[in-house]
N, C-alpha and C. Protein backbone atom coordinates (compact mmCIF):
# COMPACT_ATOMS: atom_id res chain seq x y z
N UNK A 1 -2.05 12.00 8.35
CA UNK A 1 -0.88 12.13 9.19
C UNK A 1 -0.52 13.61 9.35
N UNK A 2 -1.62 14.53 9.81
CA UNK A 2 -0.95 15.59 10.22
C UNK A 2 -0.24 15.98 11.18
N UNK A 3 0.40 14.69 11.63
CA UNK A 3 2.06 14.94 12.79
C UNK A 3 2.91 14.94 12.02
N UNK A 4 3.12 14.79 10.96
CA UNK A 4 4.49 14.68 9.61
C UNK A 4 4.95 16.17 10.16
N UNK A 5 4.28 16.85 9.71
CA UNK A 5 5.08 18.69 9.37
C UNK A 5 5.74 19.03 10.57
N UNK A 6 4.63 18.88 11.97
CA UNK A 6 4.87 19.14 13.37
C UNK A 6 6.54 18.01 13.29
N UNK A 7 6.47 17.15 13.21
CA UNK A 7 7.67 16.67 13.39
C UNK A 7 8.75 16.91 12.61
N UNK A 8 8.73 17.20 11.19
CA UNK A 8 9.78 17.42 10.46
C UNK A 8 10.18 18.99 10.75
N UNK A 9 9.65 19.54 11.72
CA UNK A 9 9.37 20.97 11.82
C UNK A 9 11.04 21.46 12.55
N UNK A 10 11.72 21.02 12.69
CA UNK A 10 13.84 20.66 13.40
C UNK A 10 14.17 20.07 11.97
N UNK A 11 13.64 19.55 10.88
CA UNK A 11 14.25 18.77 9.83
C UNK A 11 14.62 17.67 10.15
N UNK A 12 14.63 17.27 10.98
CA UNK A 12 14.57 15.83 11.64
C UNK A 12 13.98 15.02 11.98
N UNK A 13 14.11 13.24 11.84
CA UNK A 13 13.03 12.52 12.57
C UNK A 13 14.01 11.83 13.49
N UNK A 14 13.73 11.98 14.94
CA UNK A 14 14.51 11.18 15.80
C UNK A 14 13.31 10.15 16.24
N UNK A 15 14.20 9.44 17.07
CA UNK A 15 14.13 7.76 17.01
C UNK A 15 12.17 7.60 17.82
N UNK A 16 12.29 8.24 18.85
CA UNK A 16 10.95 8.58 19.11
C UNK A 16 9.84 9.16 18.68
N UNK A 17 10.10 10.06 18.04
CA UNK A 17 9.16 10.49 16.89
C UNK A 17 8.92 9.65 15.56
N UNK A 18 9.52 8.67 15.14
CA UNK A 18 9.78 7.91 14.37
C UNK A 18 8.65 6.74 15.28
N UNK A 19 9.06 6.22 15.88
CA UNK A 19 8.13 5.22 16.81
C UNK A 19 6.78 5.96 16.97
N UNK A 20 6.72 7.23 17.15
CA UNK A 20 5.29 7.69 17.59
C UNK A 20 4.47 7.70 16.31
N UNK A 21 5.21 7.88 15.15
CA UNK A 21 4.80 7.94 13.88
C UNK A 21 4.18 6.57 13.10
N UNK A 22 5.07 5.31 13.61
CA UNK A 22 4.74 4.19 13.44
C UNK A 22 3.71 3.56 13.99
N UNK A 23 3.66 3.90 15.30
CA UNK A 23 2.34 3.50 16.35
C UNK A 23 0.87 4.57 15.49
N UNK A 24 1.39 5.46 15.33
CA UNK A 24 -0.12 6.48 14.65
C UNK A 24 -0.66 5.90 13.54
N UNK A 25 0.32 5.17 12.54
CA UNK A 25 0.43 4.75 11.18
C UNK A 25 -1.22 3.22 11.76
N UNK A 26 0.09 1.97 12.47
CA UNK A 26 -0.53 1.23 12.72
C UNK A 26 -1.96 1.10 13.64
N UNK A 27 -2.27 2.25 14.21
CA UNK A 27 -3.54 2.49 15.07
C UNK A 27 -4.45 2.80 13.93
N UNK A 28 -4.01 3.69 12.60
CA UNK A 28 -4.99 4.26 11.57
C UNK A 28 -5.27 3.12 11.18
N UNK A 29 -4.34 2.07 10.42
CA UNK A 29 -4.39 0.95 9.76
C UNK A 29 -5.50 -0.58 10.25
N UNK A 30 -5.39 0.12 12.23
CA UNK A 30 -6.20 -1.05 12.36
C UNK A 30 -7.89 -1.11 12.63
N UNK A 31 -7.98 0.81 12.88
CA UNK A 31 -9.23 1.57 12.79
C UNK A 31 -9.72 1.53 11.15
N UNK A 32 -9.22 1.06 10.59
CA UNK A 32 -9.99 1.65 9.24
C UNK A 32 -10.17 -0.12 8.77
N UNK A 33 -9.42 -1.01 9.16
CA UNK A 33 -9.80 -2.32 8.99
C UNK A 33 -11.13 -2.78 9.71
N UNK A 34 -11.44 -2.56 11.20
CA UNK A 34 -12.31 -2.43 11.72
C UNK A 34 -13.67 -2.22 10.97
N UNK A 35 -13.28 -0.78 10.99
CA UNK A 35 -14.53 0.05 10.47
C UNK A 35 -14.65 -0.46 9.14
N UNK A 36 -13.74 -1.14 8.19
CA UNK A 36 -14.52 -2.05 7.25
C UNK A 36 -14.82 -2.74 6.69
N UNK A 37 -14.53 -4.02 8.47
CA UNK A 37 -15.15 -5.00 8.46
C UNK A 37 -17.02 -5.01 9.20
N UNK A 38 -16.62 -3.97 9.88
CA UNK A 38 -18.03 -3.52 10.44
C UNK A 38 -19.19 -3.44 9.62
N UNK A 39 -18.95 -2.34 8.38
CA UNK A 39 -19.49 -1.79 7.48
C UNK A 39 -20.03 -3.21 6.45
N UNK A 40 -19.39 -3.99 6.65
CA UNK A 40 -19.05 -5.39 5.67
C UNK A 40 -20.69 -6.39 6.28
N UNK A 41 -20.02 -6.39 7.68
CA UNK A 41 -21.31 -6.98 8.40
C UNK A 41 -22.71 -6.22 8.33
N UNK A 42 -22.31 -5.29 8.18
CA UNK A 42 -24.02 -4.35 8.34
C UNK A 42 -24.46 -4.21 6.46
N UNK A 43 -23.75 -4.63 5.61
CA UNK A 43 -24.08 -5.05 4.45
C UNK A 43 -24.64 -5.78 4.17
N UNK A 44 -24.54 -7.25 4.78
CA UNK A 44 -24.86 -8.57 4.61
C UNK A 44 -25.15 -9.11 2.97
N UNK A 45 -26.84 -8.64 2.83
CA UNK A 45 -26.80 -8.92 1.45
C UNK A 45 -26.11 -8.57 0.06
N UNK A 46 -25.63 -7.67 0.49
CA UNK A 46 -24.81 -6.81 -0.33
C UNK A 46 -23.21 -7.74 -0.96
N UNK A 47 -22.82 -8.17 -0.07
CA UNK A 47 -21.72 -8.60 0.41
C UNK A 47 -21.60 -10.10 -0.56
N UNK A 48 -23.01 -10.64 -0.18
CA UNK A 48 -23.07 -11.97 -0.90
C UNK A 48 -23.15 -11.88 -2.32
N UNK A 49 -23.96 -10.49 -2.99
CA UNK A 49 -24.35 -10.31 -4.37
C UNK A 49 -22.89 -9.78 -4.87
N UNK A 50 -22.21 -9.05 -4.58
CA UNK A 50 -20.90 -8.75 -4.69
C UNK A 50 -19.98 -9.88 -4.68
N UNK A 51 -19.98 -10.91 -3.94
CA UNK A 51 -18.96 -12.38 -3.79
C UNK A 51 -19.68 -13.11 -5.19
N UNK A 52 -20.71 -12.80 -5.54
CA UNK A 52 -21.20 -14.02 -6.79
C UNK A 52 -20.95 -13.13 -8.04
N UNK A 53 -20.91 -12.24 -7.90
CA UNK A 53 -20.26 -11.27 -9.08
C UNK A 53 -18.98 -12.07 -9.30
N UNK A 54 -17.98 -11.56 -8.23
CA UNK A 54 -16.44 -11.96 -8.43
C UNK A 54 -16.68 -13.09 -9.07
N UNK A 55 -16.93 -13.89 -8.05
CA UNK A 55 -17.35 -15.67 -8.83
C UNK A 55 -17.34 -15.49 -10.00
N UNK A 56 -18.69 -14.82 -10.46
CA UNK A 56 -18.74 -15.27 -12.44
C UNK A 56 -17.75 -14.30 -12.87
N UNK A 57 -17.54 -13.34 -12.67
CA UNK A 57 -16.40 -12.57 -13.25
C UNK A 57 -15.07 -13.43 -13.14
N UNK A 58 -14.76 -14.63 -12.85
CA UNK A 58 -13.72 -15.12 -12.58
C UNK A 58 -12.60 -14.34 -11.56
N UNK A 59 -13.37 -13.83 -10.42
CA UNK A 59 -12.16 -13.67 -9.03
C UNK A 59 -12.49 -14.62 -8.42
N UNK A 60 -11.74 -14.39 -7.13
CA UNK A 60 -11.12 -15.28 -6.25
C UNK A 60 -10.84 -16.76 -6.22
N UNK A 61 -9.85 -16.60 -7.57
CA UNK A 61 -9.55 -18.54 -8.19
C UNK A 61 -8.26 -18.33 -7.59
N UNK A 62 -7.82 -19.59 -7.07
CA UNK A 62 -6.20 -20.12 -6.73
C UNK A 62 -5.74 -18.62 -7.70
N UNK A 63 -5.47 -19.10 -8.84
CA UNK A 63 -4.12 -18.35 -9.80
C UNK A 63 -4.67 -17.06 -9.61
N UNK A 64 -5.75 -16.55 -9.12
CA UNK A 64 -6.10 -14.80 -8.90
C UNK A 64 -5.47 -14.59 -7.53
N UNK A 65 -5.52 -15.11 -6.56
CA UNK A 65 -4.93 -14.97 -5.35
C UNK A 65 -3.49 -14.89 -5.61
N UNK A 66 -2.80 -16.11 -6.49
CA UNK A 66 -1.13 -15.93 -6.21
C UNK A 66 -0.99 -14.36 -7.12
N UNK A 67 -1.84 -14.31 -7.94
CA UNK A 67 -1.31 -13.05 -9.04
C UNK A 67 -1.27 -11.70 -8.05
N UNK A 68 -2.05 -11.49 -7.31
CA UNK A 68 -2.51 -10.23 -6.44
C UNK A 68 -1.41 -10.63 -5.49
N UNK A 69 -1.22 -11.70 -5.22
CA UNK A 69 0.24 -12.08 -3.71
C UNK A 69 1.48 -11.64 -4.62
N UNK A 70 1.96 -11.88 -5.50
CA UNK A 70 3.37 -11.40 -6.54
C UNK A 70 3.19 -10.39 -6.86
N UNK A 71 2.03 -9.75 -7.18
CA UNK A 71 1.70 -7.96 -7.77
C UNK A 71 2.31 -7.33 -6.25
N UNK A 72 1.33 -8.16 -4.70
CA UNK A 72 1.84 -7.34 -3.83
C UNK A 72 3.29 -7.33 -3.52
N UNK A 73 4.16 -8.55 -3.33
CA UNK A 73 5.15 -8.27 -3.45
C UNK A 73 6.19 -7.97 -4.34
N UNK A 74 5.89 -7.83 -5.64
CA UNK A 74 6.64 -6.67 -6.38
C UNK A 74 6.48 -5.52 -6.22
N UNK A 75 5.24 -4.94 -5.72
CA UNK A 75 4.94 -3.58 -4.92
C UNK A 75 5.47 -3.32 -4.10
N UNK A 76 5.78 -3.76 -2.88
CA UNK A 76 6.78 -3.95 -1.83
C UNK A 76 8.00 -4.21 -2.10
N UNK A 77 8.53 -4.23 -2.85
CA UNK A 77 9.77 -4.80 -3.47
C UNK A 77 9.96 -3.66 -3.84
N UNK A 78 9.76 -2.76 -4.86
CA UNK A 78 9.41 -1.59 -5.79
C UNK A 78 9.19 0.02 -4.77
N UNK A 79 8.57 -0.47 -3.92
CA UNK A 79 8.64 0.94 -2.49
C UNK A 79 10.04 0.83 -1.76
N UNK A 80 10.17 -0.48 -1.39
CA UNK A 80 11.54 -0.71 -0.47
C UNK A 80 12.75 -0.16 -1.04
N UNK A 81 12.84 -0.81 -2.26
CA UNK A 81 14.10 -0.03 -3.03
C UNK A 81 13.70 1.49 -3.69
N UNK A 82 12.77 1.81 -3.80
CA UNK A 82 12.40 3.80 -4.35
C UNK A 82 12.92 4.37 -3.09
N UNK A 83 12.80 3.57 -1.57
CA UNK A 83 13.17 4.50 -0.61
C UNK A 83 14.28 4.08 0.00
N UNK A 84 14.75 3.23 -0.43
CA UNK A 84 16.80 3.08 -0.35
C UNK A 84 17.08 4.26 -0.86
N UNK A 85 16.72 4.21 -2.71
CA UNK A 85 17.39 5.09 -3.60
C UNK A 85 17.19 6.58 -3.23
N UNK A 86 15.84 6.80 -2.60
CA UNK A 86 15.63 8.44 -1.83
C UNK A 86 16.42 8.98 -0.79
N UNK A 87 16.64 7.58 0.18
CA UNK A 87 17.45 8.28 1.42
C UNK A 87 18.80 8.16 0.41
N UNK A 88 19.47 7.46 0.16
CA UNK A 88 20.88 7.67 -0.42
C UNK A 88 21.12 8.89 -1.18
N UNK A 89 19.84 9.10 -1.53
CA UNK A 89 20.41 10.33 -2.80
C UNK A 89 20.30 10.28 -4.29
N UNK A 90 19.66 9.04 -4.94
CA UNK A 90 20.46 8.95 -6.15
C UNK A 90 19.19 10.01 -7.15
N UNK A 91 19.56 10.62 -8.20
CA UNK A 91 18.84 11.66 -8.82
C UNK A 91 17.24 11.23 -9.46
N UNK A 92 16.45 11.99 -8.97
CA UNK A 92 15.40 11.61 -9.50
C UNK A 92 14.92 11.20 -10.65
N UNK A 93 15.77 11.67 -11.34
CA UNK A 93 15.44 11.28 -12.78
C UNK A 93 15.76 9.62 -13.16
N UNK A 94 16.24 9.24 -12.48
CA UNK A 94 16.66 7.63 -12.38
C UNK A 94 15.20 6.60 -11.59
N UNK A 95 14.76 7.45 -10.69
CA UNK A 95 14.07 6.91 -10.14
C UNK A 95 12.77 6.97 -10.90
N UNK A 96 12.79 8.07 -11.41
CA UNK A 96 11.34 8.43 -12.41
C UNK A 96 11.20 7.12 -13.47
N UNK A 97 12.65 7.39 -14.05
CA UNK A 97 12.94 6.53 -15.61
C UNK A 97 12.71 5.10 -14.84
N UNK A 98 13.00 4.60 -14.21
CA UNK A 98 12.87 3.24 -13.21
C UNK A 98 11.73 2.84 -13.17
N UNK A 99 10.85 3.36 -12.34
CA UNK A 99 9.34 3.47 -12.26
C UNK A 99 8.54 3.70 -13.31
N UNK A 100 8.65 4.37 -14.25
CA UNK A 100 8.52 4.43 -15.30
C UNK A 100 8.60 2.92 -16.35
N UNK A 101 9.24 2.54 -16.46
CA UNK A 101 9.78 1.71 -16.86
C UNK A 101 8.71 0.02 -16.31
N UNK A 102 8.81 0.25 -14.62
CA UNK A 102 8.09 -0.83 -14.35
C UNK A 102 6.84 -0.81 -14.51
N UNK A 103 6.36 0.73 -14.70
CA UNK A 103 4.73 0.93 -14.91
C UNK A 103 4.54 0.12 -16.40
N UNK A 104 5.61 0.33 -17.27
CA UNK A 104 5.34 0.55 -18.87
C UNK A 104 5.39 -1.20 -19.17
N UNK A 105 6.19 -1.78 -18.17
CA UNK A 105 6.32 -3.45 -18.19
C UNK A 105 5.34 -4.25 -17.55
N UNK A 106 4.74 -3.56 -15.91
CA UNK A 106 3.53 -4.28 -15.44
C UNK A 106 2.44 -4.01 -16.27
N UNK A 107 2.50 -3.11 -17.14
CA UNK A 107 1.37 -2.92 -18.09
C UNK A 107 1.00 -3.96 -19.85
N UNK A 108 1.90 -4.50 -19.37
CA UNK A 108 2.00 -5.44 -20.55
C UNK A 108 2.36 -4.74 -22.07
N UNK A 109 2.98 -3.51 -22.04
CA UNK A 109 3.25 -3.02 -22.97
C UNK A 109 4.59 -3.14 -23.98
């Protein structure tokens, strides 16, 4: 995203630049899905010896899917509120100790 600087370059993000930023975001997001699902197909065998791995390694079971669906949305959960608490203001050191904190708990520690 080297339009960030160019735009923050007034200290501001207005409402259009904000949209142009979002459209750049989602065009990267859907070029790089593309390109690797592409990459995926031109693998082929690869792809299958890699899926029978997971298999015996015990991925892609029901309870591995919901675990990675709740990891993602506690991740999302966990960004949404770090960037409440950034735009509001509240001192970093709260946010550190916070995060901190959820690293030291998703870690089973």
């Amino acid at each position: 995203m080297a339009a960030v600087p160019v735009v923050l370059a007034d200290g501001s993000v207005g409402r259009l630049e904000g949209l142009g930023l979002v459209v750049a975001s989602l065009a990267y997001t859907g070029w790089m899905v593309r390109s690797a699902r592409r990459s995926a197909r031109s693998a082929g065998a690869d792809v299958e010896v890699a899926g029978a791995a997971a298999q015996a390694a015990g991925g892609g079971t029901v309870q591995g899917s919901w675990r990675a669906g709740a990891l993602a949305a506690v991740g999302l959960a966990v960004l949404l509120l770090g960037g409440h608490w950034f735009i509001r203001g509240v001192g970093a050191a709260l946010v550190v100790a916070y995060v901190g904190y959820l690293v030291w708990v998703g870690l089973g520690a």
